[in-house]
Protein backbone atom coordinates (compact mmCIF):
# COMPACT_ATOMS: atom_id res chain seq x y z
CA UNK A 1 -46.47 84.68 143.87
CA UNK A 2 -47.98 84.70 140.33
CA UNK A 3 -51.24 86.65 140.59
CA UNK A 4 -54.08 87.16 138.17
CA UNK A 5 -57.86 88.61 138.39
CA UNK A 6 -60.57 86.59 137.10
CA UNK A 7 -64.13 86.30 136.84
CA UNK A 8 -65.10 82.60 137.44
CA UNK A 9 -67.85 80.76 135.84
CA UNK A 10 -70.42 79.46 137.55
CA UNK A 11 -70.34 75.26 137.26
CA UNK A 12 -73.15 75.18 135.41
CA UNK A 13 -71.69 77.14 132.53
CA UNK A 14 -68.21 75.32 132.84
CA UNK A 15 -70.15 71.97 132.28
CA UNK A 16 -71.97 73.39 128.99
CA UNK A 17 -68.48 73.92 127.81
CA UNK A 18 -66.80 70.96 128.64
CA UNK A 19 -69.98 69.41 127.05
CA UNK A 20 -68.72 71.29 123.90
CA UNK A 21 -65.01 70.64 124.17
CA UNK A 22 -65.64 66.86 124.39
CA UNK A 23 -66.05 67.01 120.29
CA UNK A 24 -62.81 68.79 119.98
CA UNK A 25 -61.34 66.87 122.63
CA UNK A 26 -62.51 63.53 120.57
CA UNK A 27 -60.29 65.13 117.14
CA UNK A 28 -57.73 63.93 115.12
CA UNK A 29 -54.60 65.51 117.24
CA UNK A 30 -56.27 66.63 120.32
CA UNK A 31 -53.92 64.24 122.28
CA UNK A 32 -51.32 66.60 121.05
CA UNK A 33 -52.75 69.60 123.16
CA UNK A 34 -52.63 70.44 126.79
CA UNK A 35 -56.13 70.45 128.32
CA UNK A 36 -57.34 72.73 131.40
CA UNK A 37 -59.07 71.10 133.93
CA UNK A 38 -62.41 72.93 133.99
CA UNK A 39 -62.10 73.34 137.78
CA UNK A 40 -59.37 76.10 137.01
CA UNK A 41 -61.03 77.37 134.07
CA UNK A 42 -61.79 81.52 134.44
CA UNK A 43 -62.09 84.66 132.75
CA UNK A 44 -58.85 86.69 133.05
CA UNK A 45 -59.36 90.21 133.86
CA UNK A 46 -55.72 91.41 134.59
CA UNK A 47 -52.50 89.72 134.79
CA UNK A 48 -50.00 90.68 137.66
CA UNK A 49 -47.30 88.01 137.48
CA UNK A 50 -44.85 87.62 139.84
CA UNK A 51 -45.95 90.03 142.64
CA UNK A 52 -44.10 90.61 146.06
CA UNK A 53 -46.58 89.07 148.97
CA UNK A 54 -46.86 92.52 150.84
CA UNK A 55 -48.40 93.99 148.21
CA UNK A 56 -51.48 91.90 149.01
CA UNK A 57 -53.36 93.79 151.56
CA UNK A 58 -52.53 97.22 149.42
CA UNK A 59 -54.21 95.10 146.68
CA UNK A 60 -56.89 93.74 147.81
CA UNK A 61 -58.06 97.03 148.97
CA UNK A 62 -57.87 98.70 145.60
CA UNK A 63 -59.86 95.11 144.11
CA UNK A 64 -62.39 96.19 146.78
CA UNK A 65 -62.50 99.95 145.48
CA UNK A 66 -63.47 98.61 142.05
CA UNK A 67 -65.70 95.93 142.76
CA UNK A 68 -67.68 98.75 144.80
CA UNK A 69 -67.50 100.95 141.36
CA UNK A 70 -69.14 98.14 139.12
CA UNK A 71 -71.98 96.66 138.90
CA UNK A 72 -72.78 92.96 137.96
CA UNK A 73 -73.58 92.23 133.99
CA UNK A 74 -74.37 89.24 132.37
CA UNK A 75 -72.20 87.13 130.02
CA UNK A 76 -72.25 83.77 128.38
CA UNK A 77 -70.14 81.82 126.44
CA UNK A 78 -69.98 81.13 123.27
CA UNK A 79 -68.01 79.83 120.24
CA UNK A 80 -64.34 79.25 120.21
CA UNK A 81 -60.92 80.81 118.48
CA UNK A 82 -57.39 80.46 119.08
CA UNK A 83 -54.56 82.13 119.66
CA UNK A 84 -52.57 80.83 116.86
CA UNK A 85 -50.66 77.45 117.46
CA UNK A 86 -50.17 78.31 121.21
CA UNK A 87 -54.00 78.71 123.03
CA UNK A 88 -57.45 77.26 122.12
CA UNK A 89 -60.08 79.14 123.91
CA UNK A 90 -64.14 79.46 124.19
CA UNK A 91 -65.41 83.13 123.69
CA UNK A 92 -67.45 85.75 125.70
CA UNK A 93 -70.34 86.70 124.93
CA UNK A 94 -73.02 89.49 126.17
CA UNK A 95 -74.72 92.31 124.53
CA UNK A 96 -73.12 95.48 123.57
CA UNK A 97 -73.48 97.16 127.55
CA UNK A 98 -72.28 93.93 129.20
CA UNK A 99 -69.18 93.12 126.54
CA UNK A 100 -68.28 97.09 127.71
CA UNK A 101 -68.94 96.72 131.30
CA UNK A 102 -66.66 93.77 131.14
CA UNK A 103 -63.73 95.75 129.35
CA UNK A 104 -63.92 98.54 131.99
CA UNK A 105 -63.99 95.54 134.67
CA UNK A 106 -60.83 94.42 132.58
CA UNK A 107 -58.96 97.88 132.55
CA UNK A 108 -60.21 99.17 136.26
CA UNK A 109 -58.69 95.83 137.55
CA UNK A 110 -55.18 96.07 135.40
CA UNK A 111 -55.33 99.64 136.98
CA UNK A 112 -55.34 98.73 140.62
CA UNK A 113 -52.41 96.48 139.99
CA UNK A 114 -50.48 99.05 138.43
CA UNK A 115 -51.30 101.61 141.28
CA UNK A 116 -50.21 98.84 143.77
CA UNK A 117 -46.90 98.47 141.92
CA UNK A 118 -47.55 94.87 140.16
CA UNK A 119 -44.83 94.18 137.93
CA UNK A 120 -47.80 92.68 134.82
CA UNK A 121 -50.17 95.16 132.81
CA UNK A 122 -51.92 94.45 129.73
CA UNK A 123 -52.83 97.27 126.95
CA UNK A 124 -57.01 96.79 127.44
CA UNK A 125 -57.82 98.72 123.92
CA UNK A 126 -56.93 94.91 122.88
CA UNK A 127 -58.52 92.73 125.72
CA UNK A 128 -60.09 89.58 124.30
CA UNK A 129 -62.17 87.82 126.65
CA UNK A 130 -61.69 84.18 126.34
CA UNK A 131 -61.37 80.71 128.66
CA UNK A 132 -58.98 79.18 127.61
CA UNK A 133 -59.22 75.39 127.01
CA UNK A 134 -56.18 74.38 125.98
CA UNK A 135 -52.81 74.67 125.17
CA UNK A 136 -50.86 74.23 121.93
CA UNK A 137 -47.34 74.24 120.35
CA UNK A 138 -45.28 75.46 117.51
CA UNK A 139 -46.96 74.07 114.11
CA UNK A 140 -50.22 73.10 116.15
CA UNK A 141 -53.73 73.35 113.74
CA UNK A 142 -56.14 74.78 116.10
CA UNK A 143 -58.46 74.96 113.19
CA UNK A 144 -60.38 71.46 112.92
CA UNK A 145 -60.80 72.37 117.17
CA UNK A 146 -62.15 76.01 116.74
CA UNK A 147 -64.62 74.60 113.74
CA UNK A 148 -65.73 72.26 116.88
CA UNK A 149 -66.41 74.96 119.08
CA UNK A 150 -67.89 77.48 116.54
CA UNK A 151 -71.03 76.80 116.75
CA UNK A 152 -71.09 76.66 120.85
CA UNK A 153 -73.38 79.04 122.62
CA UNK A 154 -73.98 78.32 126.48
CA UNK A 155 -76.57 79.70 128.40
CA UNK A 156 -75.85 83.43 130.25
CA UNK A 157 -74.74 83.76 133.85
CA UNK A 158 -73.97 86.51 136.27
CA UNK A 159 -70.61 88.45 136.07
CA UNK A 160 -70.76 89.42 139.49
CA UNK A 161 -67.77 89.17 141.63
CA UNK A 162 -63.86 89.45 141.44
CA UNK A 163 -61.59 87.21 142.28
CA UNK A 164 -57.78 87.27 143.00
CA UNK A 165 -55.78 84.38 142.37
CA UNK A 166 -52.55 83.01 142.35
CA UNK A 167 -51.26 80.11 140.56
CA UNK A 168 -48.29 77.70 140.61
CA UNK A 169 -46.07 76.01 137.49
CA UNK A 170 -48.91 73.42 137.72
CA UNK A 171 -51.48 75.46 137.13
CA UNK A 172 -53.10 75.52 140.16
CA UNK A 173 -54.67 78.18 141.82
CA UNK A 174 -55.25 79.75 144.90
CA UNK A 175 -58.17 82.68 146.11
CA UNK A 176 -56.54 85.32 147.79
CA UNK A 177 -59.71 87.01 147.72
CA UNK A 178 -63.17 87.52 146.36
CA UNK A 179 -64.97 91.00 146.00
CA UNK A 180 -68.65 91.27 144.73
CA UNK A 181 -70.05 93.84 141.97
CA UNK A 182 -72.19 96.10 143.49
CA UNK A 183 -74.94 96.75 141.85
C-alpha cells in the first residue's frame, strides 16, 4: 500500500482555502489543471510509497514514539507557489519556533519510516511545506494561479496530531492511524 504522513487541516482552515482557490479556480486555463478535492487535502510530513502491509504495526509504533516526542505548534496557511508546471500548492505558515517544530515533525516522521524499512525518504534540509491544490502538466503557467493565491492568509490552527495514510491511483485515502502531539 502507498503510505504517507500528514498533518490534516482542520475544516475550517480547508474552507478558507477553497474560499481562496475559487479565484484561481475561476482563471483563464484552470480547466486545464487537476483539482484536489479539499476533503483529501493535507500537509505531507513523510512519504513512504509502496510499503509491505506487515510493516504496519512496526510503524505505527515508531509514529507513536514521535508523536510522544513533540509537542503541538500552531500553523496557518497562507499564500500560494508552485512547483513548476507540475503542482500548484497553498503555503505554511507559523512563526520562526512553529515553521522549525514542523521540520523536525517532518524529519522525525521520514525517520521512523526509514527505521521500519519503508522503501520512500525525502532529504528534509529541503522540506517545503505546502497543500497542494492542484495538479499541472508539461508547459502549464502556474503563474496567473499563484498571483491568485499570493495574497491568501487563513487564520492559524493547531498542528497537533499525526496521521498515517494510505492512498490509491484515485487519490483516495485511507487512516491507518492517528497519534496526538503531546504537549
Amino acid at each position: 500500500m502507498r503510505l504517507f504522513v500528514a498533518l490534516l487541516p482542520p475544516d475550517a482552515a480547508a474552507a478558507e482555502v477553497a474560499l481562496a482557490a475559487r479565484e484561481a479556480r475561476a482563471l483563464p486555463g484552470a480547466d486545464a489543471l487537476r483539482w484536489n478535492e479539499p476533503a483529501g487535502w493535507h500537509v505531507t510530513l513523510a512519504f513512504y510509497g509502496e510499503t509491505d502491509a506487515a510493516l504496519l504495526p512496526a510503524l505505527g509504533e515508531r509514529l507513536a514514539a514521535v508523536a510522544r516526542a513533540h509537542a503541538p505548534f500552531t500553523l496557518r496557511l497562507a499564500g500560494g507557489g508552485s512547483f513548476g508546471d507540475r503542482a500548484l500548492w497553498a503555503g505554511v505558515a507559523g512563526d520562526t519556533g512553529a515553521l522549525a517544530a514542523l521540520t523536525a515533525l517532518a524529519a522525525a516522521t521520514d525517520e521512523a519510516g526509514r527505521a521500519t524499512g519503508t522503501p520512500g525518504g525525502r532529504h528534509h534540509d529541503a522540506y517545503r511545506p505546502h497543500l497542494t491544490l492542484a495538479g499541472g502538466g508539461p508547459g502549464t503557467s502556474m503563474v496567473p494561479f499563484v498571483t491568485a493565491l499570493t495574497p491568501f492568509t487563513g487564520s492559524p490552527w493547531p498542528a497537533d496530531r499525526i496521521v498515517l495514510l494510505s492512498s490509491d491511483e484515485e487519490h483516495r485515502y485511507t487512516a491507518r492511524g492517528t497519534w496526538p502531539l503531546t504537549p
